[in-house]
Protein backbone atom coordinates (compact mmCIF):
# COMPACT_ATOMS: atom_id res chain seq x y z
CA UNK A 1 -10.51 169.88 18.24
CA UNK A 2 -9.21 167.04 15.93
CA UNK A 3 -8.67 163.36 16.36
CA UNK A 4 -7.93 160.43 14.71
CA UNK A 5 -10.09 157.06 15.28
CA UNK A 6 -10.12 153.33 13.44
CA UNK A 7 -13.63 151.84 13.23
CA UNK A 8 -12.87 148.88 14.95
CA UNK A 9 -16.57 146.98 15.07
CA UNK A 10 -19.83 147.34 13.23
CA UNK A 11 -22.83 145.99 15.27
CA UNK A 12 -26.20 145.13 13.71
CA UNK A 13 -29.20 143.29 15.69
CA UNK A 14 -32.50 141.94 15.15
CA UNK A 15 -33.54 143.21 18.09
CA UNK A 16 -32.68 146.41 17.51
CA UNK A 17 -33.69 146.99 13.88
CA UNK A 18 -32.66 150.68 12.33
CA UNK A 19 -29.90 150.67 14.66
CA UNK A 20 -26.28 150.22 13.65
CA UNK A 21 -23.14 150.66 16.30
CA UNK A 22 -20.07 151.54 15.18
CA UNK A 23 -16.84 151.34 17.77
CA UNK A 24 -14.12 153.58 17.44
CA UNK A 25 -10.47 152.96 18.62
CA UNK A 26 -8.52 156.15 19.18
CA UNK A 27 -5.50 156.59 17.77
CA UNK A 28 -4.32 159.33 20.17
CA UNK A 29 -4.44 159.64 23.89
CA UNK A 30 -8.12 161.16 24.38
CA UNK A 31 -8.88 159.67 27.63
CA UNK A 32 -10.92 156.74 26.78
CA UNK A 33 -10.19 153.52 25.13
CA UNK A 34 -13.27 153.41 22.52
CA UNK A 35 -16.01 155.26 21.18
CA UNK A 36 -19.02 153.67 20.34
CA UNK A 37 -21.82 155.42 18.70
CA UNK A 38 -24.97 154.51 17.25
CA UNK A 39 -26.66 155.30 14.14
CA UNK A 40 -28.79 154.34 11.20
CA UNK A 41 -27.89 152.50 8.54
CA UNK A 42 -27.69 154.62 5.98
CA UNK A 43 -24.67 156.77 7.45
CA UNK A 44 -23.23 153.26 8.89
CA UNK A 45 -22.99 151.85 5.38
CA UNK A 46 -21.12 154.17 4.13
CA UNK A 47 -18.13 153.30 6.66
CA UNK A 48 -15.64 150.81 6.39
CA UNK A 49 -14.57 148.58 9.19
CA UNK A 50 -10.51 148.76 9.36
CA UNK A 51 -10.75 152.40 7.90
CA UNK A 52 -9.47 155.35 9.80
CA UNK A 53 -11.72 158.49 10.30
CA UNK A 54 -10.35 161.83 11.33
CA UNK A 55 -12.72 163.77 13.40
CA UNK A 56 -13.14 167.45 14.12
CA UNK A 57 -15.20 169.38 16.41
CA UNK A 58 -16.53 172.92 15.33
CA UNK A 59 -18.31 175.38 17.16
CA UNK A 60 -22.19 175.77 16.06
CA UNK A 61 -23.72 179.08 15.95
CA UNK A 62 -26.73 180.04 17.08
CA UNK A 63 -29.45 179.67 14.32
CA UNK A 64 -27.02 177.69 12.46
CA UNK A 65 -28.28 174.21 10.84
CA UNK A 66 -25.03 172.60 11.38
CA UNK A 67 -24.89 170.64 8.26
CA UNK A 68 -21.88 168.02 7.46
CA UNK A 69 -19.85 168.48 4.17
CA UNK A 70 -20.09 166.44 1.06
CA UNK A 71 -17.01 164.30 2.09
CA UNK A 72 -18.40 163.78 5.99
CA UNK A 73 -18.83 160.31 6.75
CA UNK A 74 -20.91 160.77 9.60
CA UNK A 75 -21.71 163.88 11.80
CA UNK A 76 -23.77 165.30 15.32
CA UNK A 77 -23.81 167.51 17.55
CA UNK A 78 -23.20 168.13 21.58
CA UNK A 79 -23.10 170.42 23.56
CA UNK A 80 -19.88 170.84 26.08
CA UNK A 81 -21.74 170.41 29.59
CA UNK A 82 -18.18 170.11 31.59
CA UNK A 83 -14.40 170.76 31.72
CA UNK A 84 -12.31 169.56 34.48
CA UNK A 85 -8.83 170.66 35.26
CA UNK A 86 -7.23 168.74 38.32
CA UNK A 87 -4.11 169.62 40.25
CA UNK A 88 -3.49 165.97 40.50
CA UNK A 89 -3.01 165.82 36.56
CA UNK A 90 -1.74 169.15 35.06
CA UNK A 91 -1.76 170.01 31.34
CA UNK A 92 -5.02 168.29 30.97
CA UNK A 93 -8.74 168.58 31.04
CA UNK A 94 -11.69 166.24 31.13
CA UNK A 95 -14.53 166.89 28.88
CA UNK A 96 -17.56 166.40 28.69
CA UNK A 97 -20.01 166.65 25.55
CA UNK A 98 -23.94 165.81 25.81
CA UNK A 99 -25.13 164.84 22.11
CA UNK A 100 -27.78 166.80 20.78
CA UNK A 101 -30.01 163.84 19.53
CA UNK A 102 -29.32 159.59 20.61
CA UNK A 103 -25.85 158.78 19.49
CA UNK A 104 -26.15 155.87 22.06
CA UNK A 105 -23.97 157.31 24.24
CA UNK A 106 -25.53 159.68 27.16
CA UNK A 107 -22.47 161.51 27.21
CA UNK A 108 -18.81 161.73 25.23
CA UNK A 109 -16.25 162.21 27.74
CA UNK A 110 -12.54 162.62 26.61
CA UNK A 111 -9.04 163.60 28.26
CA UNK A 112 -7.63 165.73 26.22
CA UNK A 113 -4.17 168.77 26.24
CA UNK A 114 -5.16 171.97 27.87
CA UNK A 115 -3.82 173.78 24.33
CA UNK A 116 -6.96 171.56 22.94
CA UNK A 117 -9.50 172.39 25.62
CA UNK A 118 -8.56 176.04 26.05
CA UNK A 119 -10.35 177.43 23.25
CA UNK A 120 -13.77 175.18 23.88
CA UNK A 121 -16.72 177.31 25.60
CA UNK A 122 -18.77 175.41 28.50
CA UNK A 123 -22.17 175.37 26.97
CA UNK A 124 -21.59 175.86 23.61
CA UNK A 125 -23.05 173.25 21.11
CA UNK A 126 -19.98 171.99 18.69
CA UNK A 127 -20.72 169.97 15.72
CA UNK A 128 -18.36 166.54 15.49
CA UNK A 129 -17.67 165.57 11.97
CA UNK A 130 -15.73 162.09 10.73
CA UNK A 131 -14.14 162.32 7.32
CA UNK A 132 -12.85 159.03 6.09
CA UNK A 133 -8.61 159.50 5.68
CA UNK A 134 -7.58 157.86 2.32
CA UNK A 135 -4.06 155.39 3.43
CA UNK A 136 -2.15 155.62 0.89
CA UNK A 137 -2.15 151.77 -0.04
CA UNK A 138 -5.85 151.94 -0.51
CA UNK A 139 -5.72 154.05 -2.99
CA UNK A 140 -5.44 152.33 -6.71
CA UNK A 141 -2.78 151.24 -8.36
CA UNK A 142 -2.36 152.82 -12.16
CA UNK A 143 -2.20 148.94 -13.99
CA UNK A 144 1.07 149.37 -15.89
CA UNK A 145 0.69 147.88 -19.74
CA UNK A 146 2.74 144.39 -19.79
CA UNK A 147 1.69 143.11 -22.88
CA UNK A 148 5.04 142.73 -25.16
């Protein structure tokens, strides 16, 4: 499974010190408008509001540690509790993950093509991982050498 998001909103608050939430905007049809997530500030400082983060979900194996790669910008774990396919909206199915530890979300719930949801097992624990994607027009410019 693999999706695009923009982290649209970084939320910090006295009253809820060691907690940062970060809002994601979807950038493709997954069946709900946002996801916002919570998480500590070390992982939160190390994304960029404006940037866009391209996530994947990967199956976990059992006994596995389900550690996040060097370039991960943030990364947890849930276990698919539910698929829905409806009659009254072929070619898709609903979704739904419960996260492994307090994301600040009970539940991720997304809308997504059958050819996504096909190969995902109800009750299997996948591992969601967001790698920042470089835009082009971030990346530096090579100074060119006017002096004359």
């Amino acid at each position: 499974m693999n999706f695009d998001t923009v982290l649209n909103l970084r939320t910090e608050s006295a009253g809820q010190r060691g907690v940062v939430i970060l809002q994601f905007v979807p950038q493709q049809a997954i069946g709900t408008q946002q996801l916002t997530l919570s998480t500590g500030p070390a992982t939160a400082a190390a994304m960029e509001v404006g940037a866009r983060y391209n996530w994947t979900a990967v199956e976990v194996q059992p006994g596995e540690a389900g550690t996040a790669g060097p370039s991960t910008a943030m990364s947890f774990s849930a276990m698919l509790n539910q698929r829905i396919e409806s009659a009254s909206q072929p070619g898709v199915a609903t979704l739904q993950f419960l996260p492994e530890v307090s994301i600040g979300a009970l539940q991720l719930t997304m809308t997504v093509s059958l050819a996504v949801s096909s190969p995902l097992l109800v009750g299997t624990t996948y591992r969601f991982e967001a790698v920042r994607v470089e835009d082009p027009a971030d990346q530096a410019q090579v100074p060119t050498d006017s002096a004359a």
